[in-house]
N, C-alpha and C. Protein backbone atom coordinates (compact mmCIF):
# COMPACT_ATOMS: atom_id res chain seq x y z
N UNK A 1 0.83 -1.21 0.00
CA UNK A 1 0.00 0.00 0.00
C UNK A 1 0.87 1.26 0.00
N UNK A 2 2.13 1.56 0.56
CA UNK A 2 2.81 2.26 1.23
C UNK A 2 3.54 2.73 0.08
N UNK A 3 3.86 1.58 -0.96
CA UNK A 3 4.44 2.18 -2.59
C UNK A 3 3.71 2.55 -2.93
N UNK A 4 2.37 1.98 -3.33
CA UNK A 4 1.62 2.17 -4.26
C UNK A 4 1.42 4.01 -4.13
N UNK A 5 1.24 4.44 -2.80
CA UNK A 5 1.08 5.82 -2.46
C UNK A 5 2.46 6.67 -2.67
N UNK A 6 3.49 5.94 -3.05
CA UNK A 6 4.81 6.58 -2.80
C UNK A 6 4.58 6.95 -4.50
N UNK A 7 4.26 5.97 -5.25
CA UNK A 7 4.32 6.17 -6.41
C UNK A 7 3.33 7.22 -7.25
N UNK A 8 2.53 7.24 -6.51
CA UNK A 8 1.35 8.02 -6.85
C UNK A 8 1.54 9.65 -6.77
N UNK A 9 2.56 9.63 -5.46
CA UNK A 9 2.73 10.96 -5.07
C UNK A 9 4.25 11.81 -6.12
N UNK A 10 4.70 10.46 -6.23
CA UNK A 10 5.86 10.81 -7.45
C UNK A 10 5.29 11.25 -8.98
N UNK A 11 3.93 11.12 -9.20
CA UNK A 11 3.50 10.90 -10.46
C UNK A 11 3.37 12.53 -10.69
N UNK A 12 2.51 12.92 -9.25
CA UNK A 12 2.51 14.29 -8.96
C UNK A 12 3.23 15.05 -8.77
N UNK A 13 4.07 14.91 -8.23
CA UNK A 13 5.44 15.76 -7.83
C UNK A 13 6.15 15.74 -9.38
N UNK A 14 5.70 15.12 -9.93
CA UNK A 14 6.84 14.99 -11.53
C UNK A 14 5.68 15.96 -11.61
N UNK A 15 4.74 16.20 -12.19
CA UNK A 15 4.12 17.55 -12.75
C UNK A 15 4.36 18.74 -12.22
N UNK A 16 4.05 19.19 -10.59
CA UNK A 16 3.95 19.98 -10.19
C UNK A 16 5.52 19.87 -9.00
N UNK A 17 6.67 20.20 -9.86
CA UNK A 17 7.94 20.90 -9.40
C UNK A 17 8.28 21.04 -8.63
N UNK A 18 7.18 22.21 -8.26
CA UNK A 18 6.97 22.97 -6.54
C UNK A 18 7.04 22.29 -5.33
N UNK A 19 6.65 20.99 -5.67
CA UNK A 19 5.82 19.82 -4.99
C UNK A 19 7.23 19.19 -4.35
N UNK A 20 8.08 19.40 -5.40
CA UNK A 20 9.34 18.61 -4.94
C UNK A 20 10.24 18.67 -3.77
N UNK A 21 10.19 20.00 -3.60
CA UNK A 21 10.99 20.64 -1.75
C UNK A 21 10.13 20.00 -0.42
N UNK A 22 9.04 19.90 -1.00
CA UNK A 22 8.12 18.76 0.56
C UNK A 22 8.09 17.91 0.38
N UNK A 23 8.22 17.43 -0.57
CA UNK A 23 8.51 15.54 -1.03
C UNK A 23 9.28 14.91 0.28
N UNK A 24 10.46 15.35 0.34
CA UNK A 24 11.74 14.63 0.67
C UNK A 24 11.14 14.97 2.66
N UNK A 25 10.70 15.86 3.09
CA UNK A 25 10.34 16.36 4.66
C UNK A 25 9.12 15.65 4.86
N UNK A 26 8.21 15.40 3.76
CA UNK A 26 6.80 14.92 3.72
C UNK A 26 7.35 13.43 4.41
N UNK A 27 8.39 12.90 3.59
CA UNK A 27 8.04 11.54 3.23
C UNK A 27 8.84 10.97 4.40
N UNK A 28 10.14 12.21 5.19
CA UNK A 28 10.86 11.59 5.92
C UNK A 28 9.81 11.94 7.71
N UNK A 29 8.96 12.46 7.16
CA UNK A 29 7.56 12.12 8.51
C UNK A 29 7.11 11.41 8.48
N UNK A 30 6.38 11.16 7.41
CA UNK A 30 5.72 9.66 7.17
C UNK A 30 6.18 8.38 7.47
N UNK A 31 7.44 8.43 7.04
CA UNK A 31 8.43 7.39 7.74
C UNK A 31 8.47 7.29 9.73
N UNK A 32 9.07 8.52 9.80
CA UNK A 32 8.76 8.64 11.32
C UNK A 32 7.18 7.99 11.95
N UNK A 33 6.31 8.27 11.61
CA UNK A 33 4.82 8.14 12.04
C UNK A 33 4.69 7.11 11.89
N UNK A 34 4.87 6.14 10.49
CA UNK A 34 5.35 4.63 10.58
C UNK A 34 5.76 3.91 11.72
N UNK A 35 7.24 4.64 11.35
CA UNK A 35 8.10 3.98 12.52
C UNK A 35 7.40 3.70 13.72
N UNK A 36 6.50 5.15 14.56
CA UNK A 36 6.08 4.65 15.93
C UNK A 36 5.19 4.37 15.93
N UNK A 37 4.36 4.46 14.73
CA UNK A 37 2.86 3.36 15.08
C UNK A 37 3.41 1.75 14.73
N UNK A 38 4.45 1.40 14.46
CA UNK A 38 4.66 -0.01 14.53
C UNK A 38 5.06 -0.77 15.76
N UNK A 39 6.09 0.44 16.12
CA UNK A 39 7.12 -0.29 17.69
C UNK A 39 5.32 0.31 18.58
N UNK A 40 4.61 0.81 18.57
CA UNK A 40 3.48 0.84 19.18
C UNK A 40 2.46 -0.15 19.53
N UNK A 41 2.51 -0.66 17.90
CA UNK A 41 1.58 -1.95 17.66
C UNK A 41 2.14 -2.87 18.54
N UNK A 42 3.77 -3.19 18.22
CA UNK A 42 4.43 -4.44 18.93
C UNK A 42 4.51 -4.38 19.69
């Protein structure tokens, strides 16, 4: 699920440029929020 959205958001960010400077902060939260809803779960 987690590509499928990674890819989706790349499809966009390839059009809209702008998009590209929050890509990389977006995605390294998302990761974070991951991260502790898992060691959460376990």
């Amino acid at each position: 699920m987690f590509h499928f959205l990674q890819d989706k958001l790349q499809k966009i960010l390839e059009k809209k440029s702008s998009w590209s400077k929050a890509y990389v902060p977006f995605c390294w939260a998302f990761r974070f929020i991951s991260m502790i809803t898992h060691l959460r779960a376990t």
